[in-house]
PDB file of N, CA and C in Angstrom:
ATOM      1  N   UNK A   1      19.865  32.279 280.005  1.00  0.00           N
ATOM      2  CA  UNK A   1      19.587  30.892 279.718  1.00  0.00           C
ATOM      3  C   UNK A   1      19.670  30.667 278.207  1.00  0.00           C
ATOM      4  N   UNK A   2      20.405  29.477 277.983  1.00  0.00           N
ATOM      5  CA  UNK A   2      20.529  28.911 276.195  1.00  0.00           C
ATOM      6  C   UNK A   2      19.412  28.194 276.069  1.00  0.00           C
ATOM      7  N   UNK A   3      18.741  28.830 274.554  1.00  0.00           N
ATOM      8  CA  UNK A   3      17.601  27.950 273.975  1.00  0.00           C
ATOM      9  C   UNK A   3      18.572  27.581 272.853  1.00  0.00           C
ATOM     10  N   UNK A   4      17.603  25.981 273.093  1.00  0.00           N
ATOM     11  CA  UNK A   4      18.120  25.361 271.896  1.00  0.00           C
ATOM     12  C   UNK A   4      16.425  25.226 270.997  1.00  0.00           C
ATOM     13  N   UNK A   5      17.179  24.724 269.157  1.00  0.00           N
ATOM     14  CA  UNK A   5      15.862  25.452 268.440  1.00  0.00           C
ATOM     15  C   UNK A   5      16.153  23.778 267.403  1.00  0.00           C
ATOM     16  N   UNK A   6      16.078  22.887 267.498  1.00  0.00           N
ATOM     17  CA  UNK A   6      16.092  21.979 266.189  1.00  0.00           C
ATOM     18  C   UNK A   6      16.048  22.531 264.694  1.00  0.00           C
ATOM     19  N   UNK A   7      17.478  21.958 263.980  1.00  0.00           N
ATOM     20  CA  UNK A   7      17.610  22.912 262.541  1.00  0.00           C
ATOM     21  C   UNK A   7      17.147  21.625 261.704  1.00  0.00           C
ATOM     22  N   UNK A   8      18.241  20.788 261.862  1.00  0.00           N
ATOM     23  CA  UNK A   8      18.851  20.180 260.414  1.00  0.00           C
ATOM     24  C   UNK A   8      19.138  18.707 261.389  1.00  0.00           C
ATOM     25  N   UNK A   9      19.261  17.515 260.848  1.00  0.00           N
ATOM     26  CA  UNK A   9      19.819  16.609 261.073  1.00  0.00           C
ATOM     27  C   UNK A   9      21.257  16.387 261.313  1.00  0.00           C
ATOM     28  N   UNK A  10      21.746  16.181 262.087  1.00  0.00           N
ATOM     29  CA  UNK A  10      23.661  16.536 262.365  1.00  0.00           C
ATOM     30  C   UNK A  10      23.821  15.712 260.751  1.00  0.00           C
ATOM     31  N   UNK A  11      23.451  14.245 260.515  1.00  0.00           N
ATOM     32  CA  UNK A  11      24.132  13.846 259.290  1.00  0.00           C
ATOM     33  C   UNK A  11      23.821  14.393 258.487  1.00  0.00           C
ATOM     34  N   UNK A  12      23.325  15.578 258.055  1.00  0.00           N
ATOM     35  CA  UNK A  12      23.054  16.122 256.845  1.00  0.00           C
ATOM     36  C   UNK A  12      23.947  17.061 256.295  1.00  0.00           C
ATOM     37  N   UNK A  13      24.788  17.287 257.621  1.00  0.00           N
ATOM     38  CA  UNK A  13      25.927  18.488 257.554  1.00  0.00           C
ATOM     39  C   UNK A  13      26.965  17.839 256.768  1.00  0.00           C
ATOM     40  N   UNK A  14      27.446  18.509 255.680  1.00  0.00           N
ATOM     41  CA  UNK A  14      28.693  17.802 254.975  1.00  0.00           C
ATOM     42  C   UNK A  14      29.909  18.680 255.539  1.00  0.00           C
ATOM     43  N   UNK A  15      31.549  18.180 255.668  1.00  0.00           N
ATOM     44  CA  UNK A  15      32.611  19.063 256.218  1.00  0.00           C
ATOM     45  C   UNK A  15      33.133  19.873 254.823  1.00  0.00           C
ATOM     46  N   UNK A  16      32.510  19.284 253.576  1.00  0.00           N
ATOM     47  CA  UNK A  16      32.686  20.851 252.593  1.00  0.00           C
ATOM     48  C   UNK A  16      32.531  21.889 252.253  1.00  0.00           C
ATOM     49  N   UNK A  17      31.149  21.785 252.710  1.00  0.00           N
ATOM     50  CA  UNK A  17      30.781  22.975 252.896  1.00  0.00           C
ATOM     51  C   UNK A  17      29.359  23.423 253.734  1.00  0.00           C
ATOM     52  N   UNK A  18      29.096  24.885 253.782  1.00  0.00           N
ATOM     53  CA  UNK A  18      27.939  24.984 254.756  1.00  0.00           C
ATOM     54  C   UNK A  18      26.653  24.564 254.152  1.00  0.00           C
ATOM     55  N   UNK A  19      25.520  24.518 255.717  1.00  0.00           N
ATOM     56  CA  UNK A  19      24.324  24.153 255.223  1.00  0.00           C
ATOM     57  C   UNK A  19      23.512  25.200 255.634  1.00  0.00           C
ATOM     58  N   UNK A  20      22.851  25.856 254.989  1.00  0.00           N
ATOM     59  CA  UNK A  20      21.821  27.280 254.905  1.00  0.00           C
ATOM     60  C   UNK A  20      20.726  26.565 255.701  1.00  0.00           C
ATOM     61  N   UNK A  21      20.250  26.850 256.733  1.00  0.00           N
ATOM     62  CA  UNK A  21      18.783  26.754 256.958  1.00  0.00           C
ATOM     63  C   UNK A  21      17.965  27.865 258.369  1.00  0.00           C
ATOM     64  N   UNK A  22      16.771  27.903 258.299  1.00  0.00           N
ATOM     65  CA  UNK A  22      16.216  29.244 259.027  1.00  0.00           C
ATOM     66  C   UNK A  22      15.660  28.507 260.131  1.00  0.00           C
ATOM     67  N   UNK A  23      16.219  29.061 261.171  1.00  0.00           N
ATOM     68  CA  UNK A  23      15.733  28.377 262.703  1.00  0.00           C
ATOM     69  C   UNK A  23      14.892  30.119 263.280  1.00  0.00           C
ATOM     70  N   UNK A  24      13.768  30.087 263.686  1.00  0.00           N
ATOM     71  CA  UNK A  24      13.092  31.290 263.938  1.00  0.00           C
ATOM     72  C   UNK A  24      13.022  32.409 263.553  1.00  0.00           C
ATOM     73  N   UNK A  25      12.792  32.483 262.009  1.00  0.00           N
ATOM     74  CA  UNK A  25      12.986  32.993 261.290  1.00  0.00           C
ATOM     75  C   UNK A  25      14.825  33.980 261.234  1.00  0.00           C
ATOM     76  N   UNK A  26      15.608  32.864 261.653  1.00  0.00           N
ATOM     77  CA  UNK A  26      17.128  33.755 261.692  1.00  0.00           C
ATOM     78  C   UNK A  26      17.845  32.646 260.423  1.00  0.00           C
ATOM     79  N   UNK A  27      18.513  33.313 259.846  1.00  0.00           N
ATOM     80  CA  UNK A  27      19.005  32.723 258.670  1.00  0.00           C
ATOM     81  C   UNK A  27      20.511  32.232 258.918  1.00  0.00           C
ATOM     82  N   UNK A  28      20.755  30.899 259.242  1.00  0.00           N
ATOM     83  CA  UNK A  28      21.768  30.372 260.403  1.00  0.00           C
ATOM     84  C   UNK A  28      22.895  29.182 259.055  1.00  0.00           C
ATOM     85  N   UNK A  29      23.850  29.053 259.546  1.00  0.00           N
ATOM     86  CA  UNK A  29      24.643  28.177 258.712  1.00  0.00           C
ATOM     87  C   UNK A  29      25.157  27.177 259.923  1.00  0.00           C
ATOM     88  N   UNK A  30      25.285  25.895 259.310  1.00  0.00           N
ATOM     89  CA  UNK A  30      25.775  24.714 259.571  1.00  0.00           C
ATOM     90  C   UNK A  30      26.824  24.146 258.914  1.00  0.00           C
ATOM     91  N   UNK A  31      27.707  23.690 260.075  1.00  0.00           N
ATOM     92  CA  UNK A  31      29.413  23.557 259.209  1.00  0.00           C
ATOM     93  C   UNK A  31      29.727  22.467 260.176  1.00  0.00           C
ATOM     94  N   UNK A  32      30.568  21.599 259.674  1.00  0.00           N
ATOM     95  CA  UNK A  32      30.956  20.346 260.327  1.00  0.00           C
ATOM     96  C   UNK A  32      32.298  20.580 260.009  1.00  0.00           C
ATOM     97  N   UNK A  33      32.956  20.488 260.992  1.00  0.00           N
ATOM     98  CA  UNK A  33      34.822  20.959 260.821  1.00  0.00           C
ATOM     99  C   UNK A  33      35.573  19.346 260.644  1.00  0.00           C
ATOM    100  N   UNK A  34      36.829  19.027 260.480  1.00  0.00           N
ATOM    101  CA  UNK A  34      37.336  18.024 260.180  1.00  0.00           C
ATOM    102  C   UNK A  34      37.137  16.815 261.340  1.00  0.00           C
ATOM    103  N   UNK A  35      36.948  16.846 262.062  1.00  0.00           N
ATOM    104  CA  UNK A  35      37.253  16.101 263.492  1.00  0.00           C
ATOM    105  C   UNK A  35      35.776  16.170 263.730  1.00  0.00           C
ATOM    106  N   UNK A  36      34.683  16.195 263.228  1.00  0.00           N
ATOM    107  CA  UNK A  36      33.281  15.511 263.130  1.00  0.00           C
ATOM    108  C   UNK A  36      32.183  16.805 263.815  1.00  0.00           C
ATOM    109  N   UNK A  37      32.937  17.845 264.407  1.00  0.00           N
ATOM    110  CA  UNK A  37      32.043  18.533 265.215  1.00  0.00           C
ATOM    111  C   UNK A  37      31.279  19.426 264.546  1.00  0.00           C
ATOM    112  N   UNK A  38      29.925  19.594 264.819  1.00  0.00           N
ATOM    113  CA  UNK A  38      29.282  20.870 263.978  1.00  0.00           C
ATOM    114  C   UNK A  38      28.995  21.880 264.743  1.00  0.00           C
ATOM    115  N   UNK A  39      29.185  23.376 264.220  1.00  0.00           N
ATOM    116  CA  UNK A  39      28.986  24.429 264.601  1.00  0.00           C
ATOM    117  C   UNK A  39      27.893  25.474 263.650  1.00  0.00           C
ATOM    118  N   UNK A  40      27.244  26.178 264.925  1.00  0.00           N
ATOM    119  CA  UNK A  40      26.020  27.106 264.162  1.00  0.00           C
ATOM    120  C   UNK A  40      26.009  28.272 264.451  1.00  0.00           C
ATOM    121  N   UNK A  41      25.726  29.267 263.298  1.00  0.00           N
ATOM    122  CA  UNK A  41      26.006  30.754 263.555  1.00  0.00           C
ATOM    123  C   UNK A  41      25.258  31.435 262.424  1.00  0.00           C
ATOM    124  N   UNK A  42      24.850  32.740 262.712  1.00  0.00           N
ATOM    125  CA  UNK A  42      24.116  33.319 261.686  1.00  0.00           C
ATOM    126  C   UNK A  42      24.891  33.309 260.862  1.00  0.00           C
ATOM    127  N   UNK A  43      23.811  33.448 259.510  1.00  0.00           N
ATOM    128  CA  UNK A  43      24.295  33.441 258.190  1.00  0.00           C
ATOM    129  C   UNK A  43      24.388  35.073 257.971  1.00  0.00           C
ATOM    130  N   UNK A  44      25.246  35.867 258.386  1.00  0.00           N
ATOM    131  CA  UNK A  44      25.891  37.260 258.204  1.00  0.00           C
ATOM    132  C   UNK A  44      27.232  37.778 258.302  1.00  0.00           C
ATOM    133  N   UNK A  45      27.546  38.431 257.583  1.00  0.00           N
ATOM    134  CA  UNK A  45      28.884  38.765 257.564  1.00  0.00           C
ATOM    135  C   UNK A  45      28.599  40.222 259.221  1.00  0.00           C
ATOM    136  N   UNK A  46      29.383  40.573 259.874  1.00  0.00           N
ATOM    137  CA  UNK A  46      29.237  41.662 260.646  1.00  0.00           C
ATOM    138  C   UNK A  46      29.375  42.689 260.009  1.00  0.00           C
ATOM    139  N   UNK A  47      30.857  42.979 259.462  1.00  0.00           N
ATOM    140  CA  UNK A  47      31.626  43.601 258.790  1.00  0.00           C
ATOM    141  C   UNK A  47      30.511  43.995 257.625  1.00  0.00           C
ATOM    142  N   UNK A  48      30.314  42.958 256.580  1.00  0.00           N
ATOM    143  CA  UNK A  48      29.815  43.582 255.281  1.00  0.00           C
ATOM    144  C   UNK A  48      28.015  43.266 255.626  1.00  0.00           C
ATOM    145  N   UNK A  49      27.614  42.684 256.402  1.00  0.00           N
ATOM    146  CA  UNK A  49      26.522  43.095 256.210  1.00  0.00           C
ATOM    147  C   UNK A  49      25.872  42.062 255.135  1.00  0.00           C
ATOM    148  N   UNK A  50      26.395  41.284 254.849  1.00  0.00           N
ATOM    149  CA  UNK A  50      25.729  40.355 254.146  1.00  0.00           C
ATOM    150  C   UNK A  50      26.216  39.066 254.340  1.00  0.00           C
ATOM    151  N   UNK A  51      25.336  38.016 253.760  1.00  0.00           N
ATOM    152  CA  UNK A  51      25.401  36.371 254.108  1.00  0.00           C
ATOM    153  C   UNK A  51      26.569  35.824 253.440  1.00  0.00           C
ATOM    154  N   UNK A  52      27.222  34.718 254.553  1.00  0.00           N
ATOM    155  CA  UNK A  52      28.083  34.093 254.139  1.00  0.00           C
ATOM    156  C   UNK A  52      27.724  33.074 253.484  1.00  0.00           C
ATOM    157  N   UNK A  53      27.014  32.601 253.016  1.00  0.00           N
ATOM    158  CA  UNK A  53      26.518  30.958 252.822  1.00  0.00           C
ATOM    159  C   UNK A  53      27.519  31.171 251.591  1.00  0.00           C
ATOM    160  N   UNK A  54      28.027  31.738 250.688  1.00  0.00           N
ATOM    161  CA  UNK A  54      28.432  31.220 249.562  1.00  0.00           C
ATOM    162  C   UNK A  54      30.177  31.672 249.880  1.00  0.00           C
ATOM    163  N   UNK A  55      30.737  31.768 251.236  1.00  0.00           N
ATOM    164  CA  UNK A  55      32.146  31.788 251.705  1.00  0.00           C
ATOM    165  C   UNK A  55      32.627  30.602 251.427  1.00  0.00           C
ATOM    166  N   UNK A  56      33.958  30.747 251.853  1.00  0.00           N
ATOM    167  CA  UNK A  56      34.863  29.264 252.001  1.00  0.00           C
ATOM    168  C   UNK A  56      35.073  28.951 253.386  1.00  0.00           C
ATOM    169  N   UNK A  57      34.525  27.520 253.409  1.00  0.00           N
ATOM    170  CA  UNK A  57      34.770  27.055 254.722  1.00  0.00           C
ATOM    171  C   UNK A  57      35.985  25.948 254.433  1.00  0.00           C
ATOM    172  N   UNK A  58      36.456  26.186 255.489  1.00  0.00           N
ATOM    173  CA  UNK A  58      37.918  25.359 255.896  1.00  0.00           C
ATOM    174  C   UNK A  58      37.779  24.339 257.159  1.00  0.00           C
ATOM    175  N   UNK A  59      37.441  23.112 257.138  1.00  0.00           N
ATOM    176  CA  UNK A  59      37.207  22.405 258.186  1.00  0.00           C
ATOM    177  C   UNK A  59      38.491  21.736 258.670  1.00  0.00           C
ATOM    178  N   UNK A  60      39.186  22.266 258.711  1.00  0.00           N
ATOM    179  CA  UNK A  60      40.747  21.943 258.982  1.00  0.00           C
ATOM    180  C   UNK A  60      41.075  23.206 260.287  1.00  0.00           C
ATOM    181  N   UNK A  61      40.607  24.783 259.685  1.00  0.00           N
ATOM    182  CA  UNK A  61      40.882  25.450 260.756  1.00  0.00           C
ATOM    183  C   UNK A  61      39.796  26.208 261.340  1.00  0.00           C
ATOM    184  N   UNK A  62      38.556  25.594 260.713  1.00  0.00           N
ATOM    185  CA  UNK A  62      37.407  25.957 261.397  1.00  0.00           C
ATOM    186  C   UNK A  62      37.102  27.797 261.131  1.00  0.00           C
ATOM    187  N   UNK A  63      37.405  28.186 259.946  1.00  0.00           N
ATOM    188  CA  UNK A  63      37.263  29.255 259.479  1.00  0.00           C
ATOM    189  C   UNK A  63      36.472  29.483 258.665  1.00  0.00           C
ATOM    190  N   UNK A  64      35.326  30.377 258.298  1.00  0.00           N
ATOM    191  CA  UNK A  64      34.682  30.648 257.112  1.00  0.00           C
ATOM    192  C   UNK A  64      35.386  32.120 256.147  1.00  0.00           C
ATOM    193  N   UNK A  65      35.481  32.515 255.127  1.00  0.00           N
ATOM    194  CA  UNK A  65      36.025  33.045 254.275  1.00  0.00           C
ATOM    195  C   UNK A  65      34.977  33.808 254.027  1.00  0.00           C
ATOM    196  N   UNK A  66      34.130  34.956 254.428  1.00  0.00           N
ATOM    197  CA  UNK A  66      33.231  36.304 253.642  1.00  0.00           C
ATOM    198  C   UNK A  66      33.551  36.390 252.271  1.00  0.00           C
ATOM    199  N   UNK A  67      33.047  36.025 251.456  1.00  0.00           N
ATOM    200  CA  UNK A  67      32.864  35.808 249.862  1.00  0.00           C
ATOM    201  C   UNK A  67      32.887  37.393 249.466  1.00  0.00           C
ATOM    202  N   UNK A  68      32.341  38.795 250.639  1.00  0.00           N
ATOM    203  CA  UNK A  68      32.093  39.858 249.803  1.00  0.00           C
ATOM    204  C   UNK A  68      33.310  40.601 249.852  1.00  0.00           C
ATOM    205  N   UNK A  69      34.328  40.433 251.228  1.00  0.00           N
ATOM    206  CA  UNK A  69      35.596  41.283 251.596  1.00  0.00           C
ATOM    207  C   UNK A  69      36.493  40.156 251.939  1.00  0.00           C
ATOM    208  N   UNK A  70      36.559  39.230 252.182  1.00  0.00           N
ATOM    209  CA  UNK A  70      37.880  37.928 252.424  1.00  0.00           C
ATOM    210  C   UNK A  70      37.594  38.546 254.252  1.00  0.00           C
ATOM    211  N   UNK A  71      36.890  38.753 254.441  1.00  0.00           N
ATOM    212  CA  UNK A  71      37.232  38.710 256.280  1.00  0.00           C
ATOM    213  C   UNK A  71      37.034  37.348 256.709  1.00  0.00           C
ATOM    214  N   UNK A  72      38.025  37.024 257.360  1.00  0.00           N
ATOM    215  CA  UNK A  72      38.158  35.563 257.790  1.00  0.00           C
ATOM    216  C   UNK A  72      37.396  35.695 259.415  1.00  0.00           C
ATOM    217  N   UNK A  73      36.490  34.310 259.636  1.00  0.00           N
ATOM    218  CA  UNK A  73      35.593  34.481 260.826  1.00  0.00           C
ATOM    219  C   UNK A  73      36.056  32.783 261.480  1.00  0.00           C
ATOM    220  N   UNK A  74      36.668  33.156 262.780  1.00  0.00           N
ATOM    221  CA  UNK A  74      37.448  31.568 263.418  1.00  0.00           C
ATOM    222  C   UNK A  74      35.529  31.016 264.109  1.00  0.00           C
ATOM    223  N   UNK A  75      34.951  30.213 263.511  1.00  0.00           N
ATOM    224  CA  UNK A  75      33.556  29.859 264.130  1.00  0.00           C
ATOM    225  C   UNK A  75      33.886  29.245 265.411  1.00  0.00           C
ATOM    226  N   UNK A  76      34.805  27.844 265.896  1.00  0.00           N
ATOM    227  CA  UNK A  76      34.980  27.732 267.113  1.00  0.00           C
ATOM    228  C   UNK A  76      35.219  28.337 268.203  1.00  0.00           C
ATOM    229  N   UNK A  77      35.829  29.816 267.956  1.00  0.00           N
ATOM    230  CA  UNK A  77      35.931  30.838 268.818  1.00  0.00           C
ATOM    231  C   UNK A  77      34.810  31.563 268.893  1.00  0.00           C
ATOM    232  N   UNK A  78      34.181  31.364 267.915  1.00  0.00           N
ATOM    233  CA  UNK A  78      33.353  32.580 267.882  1.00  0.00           C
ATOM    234  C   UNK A  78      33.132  33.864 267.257  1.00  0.00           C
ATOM    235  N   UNK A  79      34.377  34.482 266.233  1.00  0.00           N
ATOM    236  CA  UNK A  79      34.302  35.289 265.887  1.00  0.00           C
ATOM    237  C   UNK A  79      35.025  35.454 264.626  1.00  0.00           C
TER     238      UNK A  79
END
């Protein structure tokens, strides 16, 4: 079963870039892609092990950019 957890206000999300905030104590990012939709996912790289919040997000292809190794992460897919 999906829990849902109230973060952030959807209008607060800008499509430039992400929004950092902690939903149960998990450290989660908020991204609004070009076409209005927002998506949420921990704020961690898998790979490196550390937070993306300061990556490049691309709301055109719905990609975030790992700031520590360039691993590109497709968020609408999932991975």
């Amino acid at each position: 079963m999906i829990t849902f957890h109230p973060a952030l206000c959807v209008d607060a999300v800008p499509s430039d870039r992400p929004v950092k905030c902690v939903v149960d104590g998990l450290s989660v990012l908020l991204v609004r892609d070009s076409a209005g939709q927002v998506f949420a996912f921990e704020n961690n790289c898998s790979h490196a092990d550390k937070p993306l919040e300061k990556g490049r997000w691309d709301p055109d292809t719905r990609e975030m950019l790992c700031p520590f190794h360039k691993a590109v992460f497709d968020v609408a897919a999932g991975g």
